[in-house]
Protein backbone atom coordinates (compact mmCIF):
# COMPACT_ATOMS: atom_id res chain seq x y z
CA UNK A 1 130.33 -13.67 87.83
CA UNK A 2 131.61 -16.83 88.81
CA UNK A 3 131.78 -19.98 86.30
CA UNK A 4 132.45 -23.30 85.78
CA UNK A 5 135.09 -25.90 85.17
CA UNK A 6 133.59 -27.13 81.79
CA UNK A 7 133.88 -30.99 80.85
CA UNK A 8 132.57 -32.71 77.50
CA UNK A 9 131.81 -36.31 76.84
CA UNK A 10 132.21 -37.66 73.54
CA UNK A 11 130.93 -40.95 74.19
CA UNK A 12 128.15 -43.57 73.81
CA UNK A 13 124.80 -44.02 75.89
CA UNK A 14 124.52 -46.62 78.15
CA UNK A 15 120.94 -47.45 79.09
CA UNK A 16 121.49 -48.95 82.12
CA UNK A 17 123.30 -46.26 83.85
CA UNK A 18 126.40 -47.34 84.77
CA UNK A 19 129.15 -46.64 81.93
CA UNK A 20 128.92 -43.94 79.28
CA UNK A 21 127.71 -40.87 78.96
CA UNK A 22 125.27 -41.49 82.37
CA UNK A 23 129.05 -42.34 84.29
CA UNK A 24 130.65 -39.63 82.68
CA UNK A 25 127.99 -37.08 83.59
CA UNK A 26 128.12 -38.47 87.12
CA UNK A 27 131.24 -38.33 87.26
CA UNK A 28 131.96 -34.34 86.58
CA UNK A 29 128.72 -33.89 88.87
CA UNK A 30 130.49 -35.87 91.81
CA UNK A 31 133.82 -34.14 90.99
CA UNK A 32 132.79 -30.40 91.05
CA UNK A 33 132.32 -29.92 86.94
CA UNK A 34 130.27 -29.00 84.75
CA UNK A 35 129.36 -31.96 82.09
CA UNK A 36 128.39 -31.34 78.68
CA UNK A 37 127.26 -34.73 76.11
CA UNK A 38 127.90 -35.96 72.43
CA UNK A 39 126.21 -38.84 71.81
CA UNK A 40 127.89 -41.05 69.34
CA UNK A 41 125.69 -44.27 70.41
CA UNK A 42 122.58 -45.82 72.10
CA UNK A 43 123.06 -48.72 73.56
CA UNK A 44 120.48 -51.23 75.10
CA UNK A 45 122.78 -52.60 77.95
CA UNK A 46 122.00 -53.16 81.19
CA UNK A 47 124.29 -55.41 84.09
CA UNK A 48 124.18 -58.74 82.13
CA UNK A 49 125.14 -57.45 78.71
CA UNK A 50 124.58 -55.35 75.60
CA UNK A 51 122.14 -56.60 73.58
CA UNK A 52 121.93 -53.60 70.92
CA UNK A 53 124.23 -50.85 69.29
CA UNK A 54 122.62 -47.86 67.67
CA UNK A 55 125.07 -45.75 65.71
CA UNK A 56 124.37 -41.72 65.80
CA UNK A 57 124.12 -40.27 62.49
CA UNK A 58 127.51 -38.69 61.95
CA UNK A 59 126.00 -35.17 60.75
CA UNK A 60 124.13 -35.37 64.43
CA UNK A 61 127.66 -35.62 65.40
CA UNK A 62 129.18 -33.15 64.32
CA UNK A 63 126.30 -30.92 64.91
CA UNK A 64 126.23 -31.93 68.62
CA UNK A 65 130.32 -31.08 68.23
CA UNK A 66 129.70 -27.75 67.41
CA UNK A 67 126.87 -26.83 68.94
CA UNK A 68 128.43 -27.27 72.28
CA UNK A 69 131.97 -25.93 71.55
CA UNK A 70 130.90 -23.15 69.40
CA UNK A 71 128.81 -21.45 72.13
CA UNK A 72 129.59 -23.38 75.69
CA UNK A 73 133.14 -24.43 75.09
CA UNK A 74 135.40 -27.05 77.12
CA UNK A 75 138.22 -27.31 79.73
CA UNK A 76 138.32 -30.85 78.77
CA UNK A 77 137.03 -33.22 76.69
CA UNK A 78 136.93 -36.71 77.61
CA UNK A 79 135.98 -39.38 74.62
CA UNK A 80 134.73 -43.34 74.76
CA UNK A 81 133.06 -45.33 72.71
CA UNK A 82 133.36 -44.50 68.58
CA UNK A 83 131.97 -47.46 67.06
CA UNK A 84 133.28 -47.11 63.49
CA UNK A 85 136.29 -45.45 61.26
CA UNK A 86 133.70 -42.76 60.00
CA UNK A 87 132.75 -41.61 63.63
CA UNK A 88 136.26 -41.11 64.57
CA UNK A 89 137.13 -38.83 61.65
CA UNK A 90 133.75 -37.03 62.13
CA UNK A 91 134.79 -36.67 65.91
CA UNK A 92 138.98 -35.82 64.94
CA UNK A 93 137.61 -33.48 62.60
CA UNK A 94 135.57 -31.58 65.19
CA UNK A 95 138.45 -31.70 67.90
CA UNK A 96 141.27 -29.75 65.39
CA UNK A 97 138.31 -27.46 64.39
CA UNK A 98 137.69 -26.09 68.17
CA UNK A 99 141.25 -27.51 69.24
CA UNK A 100 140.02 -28.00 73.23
CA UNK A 101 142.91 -27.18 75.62
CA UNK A 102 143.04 -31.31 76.78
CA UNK A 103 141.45 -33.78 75.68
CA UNK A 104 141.75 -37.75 77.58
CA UNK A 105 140.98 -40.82 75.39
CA UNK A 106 139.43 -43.60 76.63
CA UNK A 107 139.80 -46.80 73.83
CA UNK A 108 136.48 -48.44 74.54
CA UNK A 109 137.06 -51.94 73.00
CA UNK A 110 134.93 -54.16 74.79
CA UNK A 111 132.36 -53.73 77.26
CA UNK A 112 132.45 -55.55 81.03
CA UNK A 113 130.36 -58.24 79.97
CA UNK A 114 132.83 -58.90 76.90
CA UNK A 115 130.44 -57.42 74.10
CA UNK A 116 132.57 -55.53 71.26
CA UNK A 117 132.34 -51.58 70.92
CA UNK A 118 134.45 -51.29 68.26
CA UNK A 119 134.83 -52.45 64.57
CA UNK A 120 137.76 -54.12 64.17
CA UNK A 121 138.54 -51.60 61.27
CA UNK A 122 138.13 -49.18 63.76
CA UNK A 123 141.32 -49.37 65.18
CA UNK A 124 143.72 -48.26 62.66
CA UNK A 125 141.47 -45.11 62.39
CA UNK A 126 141.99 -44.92 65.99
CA UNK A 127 145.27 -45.02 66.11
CA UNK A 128 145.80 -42.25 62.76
CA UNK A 129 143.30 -39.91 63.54
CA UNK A 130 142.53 -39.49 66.72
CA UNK A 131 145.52 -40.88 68.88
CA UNK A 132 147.64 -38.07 67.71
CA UNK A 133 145.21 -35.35 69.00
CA UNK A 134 144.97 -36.35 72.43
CA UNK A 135 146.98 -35.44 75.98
CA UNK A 136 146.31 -38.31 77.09
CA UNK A 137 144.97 -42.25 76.43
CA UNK A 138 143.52 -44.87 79.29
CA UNK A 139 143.98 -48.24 77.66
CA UNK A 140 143.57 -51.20 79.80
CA UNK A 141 145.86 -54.23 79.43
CA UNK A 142 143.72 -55.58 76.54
CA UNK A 143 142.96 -52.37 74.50
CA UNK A 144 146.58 -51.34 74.57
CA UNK A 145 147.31 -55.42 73.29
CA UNK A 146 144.81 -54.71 70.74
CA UNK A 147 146.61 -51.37 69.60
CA UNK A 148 150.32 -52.87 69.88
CA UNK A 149 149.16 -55.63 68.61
CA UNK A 150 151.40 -58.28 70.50
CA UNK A 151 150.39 -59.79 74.60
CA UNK A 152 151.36 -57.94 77.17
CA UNK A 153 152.57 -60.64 79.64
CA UNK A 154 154.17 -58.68 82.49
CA UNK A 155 154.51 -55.34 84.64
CA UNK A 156 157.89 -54.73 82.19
CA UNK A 157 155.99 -55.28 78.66
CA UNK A 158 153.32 -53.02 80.29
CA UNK A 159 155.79 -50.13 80.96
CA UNK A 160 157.96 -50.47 77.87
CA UNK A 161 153.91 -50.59 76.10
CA UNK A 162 153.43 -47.11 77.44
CA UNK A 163 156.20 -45.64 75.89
CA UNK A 164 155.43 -47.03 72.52
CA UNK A 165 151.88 -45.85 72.52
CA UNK A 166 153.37 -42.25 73.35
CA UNK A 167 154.68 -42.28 70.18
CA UNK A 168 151.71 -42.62 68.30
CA UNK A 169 150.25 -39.07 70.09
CA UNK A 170 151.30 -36.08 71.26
CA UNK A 171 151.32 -36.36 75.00
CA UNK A 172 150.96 -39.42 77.83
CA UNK A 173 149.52 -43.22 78.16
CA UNK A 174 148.08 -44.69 81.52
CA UNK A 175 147.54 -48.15 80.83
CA UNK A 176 145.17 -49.39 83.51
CA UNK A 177 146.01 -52.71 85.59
CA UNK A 178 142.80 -54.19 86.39
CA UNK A 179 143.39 -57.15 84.34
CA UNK A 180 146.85 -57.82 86.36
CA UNK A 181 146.54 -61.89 87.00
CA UNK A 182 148.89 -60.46 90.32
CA UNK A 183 146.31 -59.87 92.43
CA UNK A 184 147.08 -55.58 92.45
CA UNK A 185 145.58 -53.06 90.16
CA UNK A 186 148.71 -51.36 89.77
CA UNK A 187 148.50 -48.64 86.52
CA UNK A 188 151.45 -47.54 84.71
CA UNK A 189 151.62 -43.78 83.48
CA UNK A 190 153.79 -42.94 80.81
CA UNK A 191 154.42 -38.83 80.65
CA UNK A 192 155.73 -38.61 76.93
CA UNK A 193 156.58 -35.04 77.30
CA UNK A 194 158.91 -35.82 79.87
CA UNK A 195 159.71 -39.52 79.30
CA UNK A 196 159.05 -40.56 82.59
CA UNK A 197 157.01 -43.53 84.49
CA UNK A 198 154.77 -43.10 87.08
CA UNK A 199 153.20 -46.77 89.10
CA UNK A 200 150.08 -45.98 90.95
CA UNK A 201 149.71 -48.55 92.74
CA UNK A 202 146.48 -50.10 93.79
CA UNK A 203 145.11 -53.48 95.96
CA UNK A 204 142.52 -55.24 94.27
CA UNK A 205 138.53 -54.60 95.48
CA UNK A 206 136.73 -58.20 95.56
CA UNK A 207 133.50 -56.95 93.74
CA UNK A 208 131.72 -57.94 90.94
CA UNK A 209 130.60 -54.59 90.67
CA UNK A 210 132.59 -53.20 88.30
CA UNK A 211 130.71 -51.71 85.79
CA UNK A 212 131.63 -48.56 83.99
CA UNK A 213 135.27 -48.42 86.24
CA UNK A 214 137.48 -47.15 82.81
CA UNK A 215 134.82 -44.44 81.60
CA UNK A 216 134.69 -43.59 85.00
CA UNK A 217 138.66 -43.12 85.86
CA UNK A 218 139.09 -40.97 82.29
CA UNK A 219 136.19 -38.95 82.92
CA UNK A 220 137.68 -37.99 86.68
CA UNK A 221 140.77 -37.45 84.85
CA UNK A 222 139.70 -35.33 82.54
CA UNK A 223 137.34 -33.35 85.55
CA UNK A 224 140.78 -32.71 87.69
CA UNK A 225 142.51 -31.42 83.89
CA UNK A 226 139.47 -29.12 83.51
CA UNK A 227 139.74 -27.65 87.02
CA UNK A 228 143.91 -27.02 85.88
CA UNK A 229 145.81 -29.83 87.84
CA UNK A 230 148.51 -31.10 85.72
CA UNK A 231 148.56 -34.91 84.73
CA UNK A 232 150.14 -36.34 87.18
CA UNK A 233 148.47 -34.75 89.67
CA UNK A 234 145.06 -35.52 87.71
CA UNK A 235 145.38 -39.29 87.40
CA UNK A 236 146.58 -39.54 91.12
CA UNK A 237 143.47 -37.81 92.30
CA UNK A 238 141.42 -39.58 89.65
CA UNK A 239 142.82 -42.92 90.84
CA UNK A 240 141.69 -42.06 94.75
CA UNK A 241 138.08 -41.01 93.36
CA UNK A 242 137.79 -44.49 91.46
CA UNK A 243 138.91 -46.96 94.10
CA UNK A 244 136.86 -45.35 96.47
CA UNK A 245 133.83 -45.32 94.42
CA UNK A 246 134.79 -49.33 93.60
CA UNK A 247 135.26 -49.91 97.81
CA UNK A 248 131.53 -47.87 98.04
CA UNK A 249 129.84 -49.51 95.66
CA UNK A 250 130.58 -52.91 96.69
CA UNK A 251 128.36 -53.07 99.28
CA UNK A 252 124.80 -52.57 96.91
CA UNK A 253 123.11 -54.27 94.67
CA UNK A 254 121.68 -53.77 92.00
CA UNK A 255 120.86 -56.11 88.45
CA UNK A 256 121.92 -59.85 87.93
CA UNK A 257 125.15 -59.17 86.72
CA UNK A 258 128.21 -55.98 86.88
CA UNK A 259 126.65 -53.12 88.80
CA UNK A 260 128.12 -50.21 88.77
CA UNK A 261 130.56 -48.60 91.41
CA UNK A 262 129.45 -45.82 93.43
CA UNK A 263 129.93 -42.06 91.77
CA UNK A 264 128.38 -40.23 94.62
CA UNK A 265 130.25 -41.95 97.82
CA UNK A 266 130.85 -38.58 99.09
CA UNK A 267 127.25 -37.68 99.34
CA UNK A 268 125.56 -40.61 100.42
């Protein structure tokens, strides 16, 4: 019998189909994986905005958690948006309990349109609880501000930013460079167990839509970890799959505001 390469999101819903769970899903889907969901959130968001936040009950959580690990299990388990300090324990507790072999974290801070996704208490129960269980975390230039807590001016505060985020986990940091005022979207991976830098460089896409592009890039991440490339190998694949998806999706249209990019280029 043959099976599959098995991929959980931990993440929130986003209602108008272009970040979240919905890109995460699509994501495995377009990427040759079977996706699995925990719901932490509902959000009513569409292209303009987010104009709502839900929070799951955290019992639904956990139950969600196990219910899907327990029976199912996971090659990899990507996670995004934990809106609170008691979600995150709720979600570190059911990671140590089921102990997945790699697990990418995504530090969903604030959404395209510049809505917050996370308490500000949030973060120090990000960084205690959960950092420290995951392979790997995707902070762009802002989130990994946020969780240094100090600017991050240049390509060289970037890198040496890496390697102090290492140190709050137990594996690697890619801190994204979309927000580069340069012109390139240049992201810097840090591999902690070897203490070594990787640039994968990357030429800006003119496009407004951009919707969704981090959950996205850590869900393809976590799809190549799940089908047993190592992390290198998984970001530098993951990194094709998302500028091509960016370069595919420029050419629609869809909303008034940051569409999404294209998960299914390779189809259609």
């Amino acid at each position: 019998m043959k099976t599959y390469h098995r991929v959980l999101t931990i993440a929130g819903s986003d209602s108008g189909g272009g970040a979240g769970i919905q890109a995460d899903l699509k994501t495995f889907a377009a990427n040759g994986c079977y996706g699995m969901s925990v719901i932490t959130a509902l959000t009513a968001q569409n292209t303009m905005g987010v104009t709502a936040i839900h929070a799951v009950p955290l019992d639904c959580v956990a139950a969600q958690i196990e219910a899907v690990l327990s029976d199912i299990g996971a090659d990899a388990v990507k996670i995004g948006m934990l809106f609170s300090p008691d979600l995150i324990r709720t979600v570190a507790q059911g990671l140590k309990k089921f102990n997945p072999p790699a697990i990418v974290l995504d530090p969903v801070m604030v959404a395209q349109s510049g809505d917050t996704l996370l308490q500000s208490e949030a973060v120090d129960a990000l960084k205690k609880e959960l950092i420290p269980l995951v392979d790997l975390i995707t902070p762009n230039i802002p989130e990994a501000a946020v969780l240094l807590d100090r600017d991050l001016p240049n390509n060289a505060a970037i890198a040496q930013a890496a390697v102090e985020l290492a140190t709050l986990g137990r594996g690697d940091v890619l801190i994204k460079g979309g927000h580069l005022e340069n012109g390139d979207s240049d992201d810097c991976l840090y591999l902690g167990r070897e203490q070594r830098t990787v640039i994968f460089p990357g030429k800006r896409i003119i496009t407004r839509n951009n919707h969704g592009t981090g959950c996205t890039l850590s869900s393809a991440i976590a799809a190549f970890l799940a089908k047993g490339k190592d992390m290198e190998e998984a970001v530098r694949r993951a990194k094709i799959y998302i500028t091509e998806a960016i370069r595919a999706g420029a050419g629609y249209t869809i909303g008034r505001g940051h569409g999404p990019v294209h998960h299914f280029f390779d189809y259609f």
